[in-house]
Protein backbone atom coordinates (compact mmCIF):
# COMPACT_ATOMS: atom_id res chain seq x y z
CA UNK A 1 118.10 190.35 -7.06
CA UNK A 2 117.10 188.65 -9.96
CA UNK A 3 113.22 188.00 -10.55
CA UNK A 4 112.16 184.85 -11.59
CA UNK A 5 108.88 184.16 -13.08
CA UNK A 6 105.77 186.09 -14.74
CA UNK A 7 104.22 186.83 -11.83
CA UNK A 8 106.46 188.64 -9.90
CA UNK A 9 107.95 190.38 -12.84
CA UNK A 10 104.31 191.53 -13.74
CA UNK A 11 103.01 192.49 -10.30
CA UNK A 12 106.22 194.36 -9.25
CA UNK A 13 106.05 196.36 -13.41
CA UNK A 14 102.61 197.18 -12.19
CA UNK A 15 103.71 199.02 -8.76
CA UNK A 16 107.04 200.86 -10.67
CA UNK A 17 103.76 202.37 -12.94
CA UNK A 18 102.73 204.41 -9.86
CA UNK A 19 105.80 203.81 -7.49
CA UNK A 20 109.60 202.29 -7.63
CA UNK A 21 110.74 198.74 -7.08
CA UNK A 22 114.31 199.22 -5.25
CA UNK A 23 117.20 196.23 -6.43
CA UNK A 24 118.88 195.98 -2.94
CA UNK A 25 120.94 192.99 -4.16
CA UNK A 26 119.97 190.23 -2.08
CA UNK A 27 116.07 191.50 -1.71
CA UNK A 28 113.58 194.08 -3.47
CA UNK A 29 111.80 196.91 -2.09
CA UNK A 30 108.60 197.32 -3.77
CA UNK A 31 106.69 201.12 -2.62
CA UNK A 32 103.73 202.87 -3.27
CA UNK A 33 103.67 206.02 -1.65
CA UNK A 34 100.91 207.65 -2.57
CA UNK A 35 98.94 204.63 -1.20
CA UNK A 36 100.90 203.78 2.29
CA UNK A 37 97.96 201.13 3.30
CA UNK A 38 98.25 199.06 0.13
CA UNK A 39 99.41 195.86 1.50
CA UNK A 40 100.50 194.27 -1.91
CA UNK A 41 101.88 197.18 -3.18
CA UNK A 42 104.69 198.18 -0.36
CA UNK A 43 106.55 194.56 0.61
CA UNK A 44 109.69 193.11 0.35
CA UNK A 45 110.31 190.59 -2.69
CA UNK A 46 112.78 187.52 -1.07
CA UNK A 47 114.42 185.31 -2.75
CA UNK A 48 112.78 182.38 -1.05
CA UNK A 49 110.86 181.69 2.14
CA UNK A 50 111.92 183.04 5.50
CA UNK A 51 113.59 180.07 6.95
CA UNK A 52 113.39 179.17 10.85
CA UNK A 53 115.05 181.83 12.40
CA UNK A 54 115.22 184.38 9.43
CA UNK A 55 111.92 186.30 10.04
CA UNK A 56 113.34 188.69 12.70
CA UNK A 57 115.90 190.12 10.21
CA UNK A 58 112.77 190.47 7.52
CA UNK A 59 110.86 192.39 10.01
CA UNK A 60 113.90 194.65 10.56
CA UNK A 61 113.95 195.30 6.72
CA UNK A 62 110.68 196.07 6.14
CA UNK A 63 110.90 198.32 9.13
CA UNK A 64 113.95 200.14 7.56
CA UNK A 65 112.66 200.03 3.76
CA UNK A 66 109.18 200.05 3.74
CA UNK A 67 107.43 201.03 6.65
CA UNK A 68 109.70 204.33 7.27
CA UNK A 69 107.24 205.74 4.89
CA UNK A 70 104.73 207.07 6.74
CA UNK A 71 101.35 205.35 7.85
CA UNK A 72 102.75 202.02 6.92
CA UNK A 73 101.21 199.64 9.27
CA UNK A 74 101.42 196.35 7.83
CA UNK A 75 103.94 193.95 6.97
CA UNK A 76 104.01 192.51 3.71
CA UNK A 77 106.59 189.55 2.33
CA UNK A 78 106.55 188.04 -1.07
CA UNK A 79 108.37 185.30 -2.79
CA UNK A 80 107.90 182.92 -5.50
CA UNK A 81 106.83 179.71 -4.53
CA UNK A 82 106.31 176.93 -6.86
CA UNK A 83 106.45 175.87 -10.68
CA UNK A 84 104.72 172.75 -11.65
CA UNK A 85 107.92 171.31 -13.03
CA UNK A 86 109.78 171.61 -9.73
CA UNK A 87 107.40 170.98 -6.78
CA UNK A 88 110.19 170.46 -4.49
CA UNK A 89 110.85 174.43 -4.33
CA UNK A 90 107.20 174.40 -2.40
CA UNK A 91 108.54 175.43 0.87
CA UNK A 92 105.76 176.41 3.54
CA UNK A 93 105.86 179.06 5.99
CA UNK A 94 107.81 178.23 9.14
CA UNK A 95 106.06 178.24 12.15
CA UNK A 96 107.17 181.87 13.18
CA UNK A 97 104.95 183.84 10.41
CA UNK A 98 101.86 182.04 12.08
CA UNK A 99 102.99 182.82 15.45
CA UNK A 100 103.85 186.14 14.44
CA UNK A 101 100.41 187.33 12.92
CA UNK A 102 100.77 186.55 9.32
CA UNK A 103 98.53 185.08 6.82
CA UNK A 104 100.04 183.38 3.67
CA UNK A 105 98.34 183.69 0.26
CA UNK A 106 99.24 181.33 -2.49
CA UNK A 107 98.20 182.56 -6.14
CA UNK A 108 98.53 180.78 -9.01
CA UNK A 109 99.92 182.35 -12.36
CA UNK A 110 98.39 181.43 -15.28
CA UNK A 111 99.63 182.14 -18.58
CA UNK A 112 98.62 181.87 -22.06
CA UNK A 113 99.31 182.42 -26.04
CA UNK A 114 95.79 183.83 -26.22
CA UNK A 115 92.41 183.08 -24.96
CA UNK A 116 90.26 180.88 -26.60
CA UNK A 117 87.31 182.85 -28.48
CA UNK A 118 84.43 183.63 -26.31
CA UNK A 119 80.83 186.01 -27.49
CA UNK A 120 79.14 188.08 -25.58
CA UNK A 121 75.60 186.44 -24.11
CA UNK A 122 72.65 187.97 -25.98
CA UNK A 123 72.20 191.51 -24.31
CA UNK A 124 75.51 192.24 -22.85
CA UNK A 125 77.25 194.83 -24.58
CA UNK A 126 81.05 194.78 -24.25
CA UNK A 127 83.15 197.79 -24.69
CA UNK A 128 86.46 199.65 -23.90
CA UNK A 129 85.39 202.15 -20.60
CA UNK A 130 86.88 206.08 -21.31
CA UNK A 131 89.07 206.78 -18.35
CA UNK A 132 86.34 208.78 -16.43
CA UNK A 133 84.12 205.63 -16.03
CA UNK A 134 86.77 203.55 -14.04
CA UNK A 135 85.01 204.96 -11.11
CA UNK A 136 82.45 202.84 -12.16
CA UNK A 137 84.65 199.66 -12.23
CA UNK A 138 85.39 200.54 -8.56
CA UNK A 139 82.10 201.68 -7.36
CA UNK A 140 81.17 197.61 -8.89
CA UNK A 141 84.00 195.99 -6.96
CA UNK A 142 83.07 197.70 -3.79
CA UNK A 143 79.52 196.57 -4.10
CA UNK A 144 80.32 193.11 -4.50
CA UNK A 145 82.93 192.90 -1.29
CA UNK A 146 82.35 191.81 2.34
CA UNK A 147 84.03 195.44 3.07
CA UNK A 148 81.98 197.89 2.95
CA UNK A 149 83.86 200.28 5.41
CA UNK A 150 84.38 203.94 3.98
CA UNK A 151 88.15 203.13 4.11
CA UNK A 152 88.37 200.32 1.64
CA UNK A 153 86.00 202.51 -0.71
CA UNK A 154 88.44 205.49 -0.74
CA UNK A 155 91.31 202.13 -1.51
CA UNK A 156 89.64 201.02 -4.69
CA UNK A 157 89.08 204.69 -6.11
CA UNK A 158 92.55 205.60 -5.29
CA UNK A 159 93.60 202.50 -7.65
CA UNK A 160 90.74 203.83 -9.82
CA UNK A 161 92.23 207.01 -10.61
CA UNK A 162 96.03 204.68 -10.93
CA UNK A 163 94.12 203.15 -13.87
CA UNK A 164 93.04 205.80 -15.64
CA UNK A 165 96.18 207.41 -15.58
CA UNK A 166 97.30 204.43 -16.81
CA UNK A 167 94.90 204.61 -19.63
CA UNK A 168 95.80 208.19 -20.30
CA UNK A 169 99.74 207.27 -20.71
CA UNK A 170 98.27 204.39 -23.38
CA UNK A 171 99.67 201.48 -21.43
CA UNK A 172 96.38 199.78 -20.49
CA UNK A 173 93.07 199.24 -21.51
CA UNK A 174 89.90 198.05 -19.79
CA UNK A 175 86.56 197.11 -20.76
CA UNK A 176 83.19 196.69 -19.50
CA UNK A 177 80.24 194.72 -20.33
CA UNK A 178 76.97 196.69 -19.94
CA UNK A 179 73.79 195.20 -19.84
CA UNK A 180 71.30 198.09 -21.02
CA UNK A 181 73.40 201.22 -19.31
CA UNK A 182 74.92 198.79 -16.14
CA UNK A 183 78.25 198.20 -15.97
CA UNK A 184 78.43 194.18 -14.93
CA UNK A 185 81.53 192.98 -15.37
CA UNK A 186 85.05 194.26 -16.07
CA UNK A 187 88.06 194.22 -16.67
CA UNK A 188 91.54 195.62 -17.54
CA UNK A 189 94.77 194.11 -19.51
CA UNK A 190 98.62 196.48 -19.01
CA UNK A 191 100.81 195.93 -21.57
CA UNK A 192 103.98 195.51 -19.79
CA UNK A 193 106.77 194.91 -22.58
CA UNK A 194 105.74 191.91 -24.34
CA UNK A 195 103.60 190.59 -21.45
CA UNK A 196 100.42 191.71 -21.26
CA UNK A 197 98.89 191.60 -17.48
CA UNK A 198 94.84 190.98 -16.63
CA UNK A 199 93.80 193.24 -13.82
CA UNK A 200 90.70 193.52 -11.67
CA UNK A 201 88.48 191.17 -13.42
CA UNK A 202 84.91 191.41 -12.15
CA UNK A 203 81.46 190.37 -12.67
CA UNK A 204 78.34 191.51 -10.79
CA UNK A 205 76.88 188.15 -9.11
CA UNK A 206 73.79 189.05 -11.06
CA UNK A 207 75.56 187.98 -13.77
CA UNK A 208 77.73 185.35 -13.01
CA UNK A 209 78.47 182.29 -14.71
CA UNK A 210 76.76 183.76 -17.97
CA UNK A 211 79.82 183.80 -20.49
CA UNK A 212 80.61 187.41 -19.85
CA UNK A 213 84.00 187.26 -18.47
CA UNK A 214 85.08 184.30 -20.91
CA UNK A 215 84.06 186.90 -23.96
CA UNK A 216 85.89 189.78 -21.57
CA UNK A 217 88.91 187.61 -21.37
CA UNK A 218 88.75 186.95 -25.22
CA UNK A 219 88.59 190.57 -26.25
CA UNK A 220 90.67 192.15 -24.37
CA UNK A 221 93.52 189.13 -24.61
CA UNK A 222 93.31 189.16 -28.40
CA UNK A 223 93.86 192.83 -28.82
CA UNK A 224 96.56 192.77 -26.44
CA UNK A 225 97.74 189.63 -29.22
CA UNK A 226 97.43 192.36 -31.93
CA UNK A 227 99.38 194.94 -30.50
CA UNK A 228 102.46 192.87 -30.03
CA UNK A 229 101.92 190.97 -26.60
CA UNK A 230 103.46 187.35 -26.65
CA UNK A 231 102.32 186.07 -23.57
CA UNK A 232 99.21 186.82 -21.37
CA UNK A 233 99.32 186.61 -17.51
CA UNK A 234 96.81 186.24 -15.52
CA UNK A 235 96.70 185.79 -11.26
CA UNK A 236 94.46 184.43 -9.02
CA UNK A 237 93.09 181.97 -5.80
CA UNK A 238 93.94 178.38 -6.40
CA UNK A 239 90.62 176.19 -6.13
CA UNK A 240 88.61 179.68 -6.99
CA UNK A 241 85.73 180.50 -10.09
CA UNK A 242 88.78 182.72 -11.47
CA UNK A 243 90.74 179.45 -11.91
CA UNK A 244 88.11 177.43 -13.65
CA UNK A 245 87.04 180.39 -15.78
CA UNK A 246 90.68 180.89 -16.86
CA UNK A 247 91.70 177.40 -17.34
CA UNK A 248 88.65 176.89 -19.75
CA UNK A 249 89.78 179.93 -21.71
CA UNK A 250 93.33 178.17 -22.27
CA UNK A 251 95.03 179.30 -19.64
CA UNK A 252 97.70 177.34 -17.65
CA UNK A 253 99.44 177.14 -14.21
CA UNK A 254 102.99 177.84 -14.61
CA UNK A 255 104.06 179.58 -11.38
CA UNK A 256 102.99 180.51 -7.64
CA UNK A 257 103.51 183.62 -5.88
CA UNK A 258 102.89 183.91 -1.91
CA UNK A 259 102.34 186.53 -0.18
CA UNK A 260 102.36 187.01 3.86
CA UNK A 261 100.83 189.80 5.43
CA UNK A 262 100.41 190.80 8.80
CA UNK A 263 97.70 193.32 8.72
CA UNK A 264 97.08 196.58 11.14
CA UNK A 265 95.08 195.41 14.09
């Protein structure tokens, strides 16, 4: 199946880094089998929205492809949804996924030539973090979320030690912004051919809406530049802070990506 759009193409690079994306033809299987209960990181990739009717013969893919690995529990669809320039491909979930469990996220891909240039508030300190201190990154994330079950802590350190392998193998960088010794904000950018990916951009609300991830954005975006990248990607929530933030570093909407999940009970 041919993939259409940055965001796909990025998100599905970033899982063949740590698992295999599988070309069935009319459909992708996307894996990550060292990490079973990552929802967006062992799905099927369709070629469009399950129409009405369809969804039974998705489930008994993802049954076959994906969940045969085991402790899969979820079920996890993606397709791309939307470009600005063609509206009329916006096709919403049929009635089934709802009555079937699912939830549907939309995320907007933004993309951009480079960020705009953006300094560091007075006091923050922005740097690239050495692979051991991507713990740190995690430990941050974990802090800030609703979750704060044991589970979803062991998640985001099992995609902590992900990154610093990728870091290790030279194919990503992130950076932090410290104020004193803290680690506030960060974030990481993959160099994925000439694309080069944002991941896991974070600030502490402490320091929110203080410049810091406009001057992360900038540093890490024009390095990426430097080194070769042609275009920067960047995903998130339509309507979020993310979007704002992005848009006023000279990013732009190009794409959507949904996702439906129907989580473990």
């Amino acid at each position: 199946m041919e993939v259409e759009g940055v965001g796909l193409a990025t998100m599905l690079a970033l899982i063949a880094t740590r698992g295999q994306v599988i070309d069935r033809g009319a459909y992708l299987v996307a894996l990550t089998p060292e990490d079973p209960g990552y929802h967006h990181g062992n799905l099927l990739v369709l070629p469009r929205p399950p129409r009405p009717g369809e969804l039974a013969w998705s489930l008994a893919l993802f049954a076959r492809e994906v969940a045969a690995l085991p402790a899969v529990r979820h079920v996890t669809l993606g397709w791309r949804a939307d470009t600005p320039d063609a509206p009329d491909l916006i096709a919403p979930p049929p009635d089934e996924l709802t009555a079937a469990g699912f939830g549907v996220e939309l995320d907007l891909v933004m993309t951009g030539a480079a960020p705009r240039p953006a300094a560091a508030p007075p006091g923050i300190e922005l740097r690239p973090l050495a692979p051991d201190e991507l713990a740190r990154a995690a430990e941050l994330r974990f802090a800030g979320s609703d979750d704060q079950g044991e589970a979803y802590r062991q998640f985001l350190h099992r995609r902590a030690a992900w990154q610093r392998d990728l870091v290790v193998r030279g194919l990503a960088r992130f950076w932090g912004a410290f104020d004193d010794r803290t680690l506030v904000a960060s974030l990481g950018m993959v160099r994925l051919g000439r694309l080069g990916r944002y991941q896991e951009v974070q600030t502490a609300a402490s320091h929110r809406r203080t410049g810091i991830a406009a001057a992360l954005l900038s540093v890490a975006g024009s390095e990426a530049i430097a080194a070769g990248a042609e275009q920067l990607v960047i995903m998130t929530m339509p309507g979020s802070d993310g979007e704002r933030v992005y848009a006023r570093a000279g990013f732009r909407t190009v794409e959507r990506v949904a996702l439906a999940c129907r989580r473990p009970p």
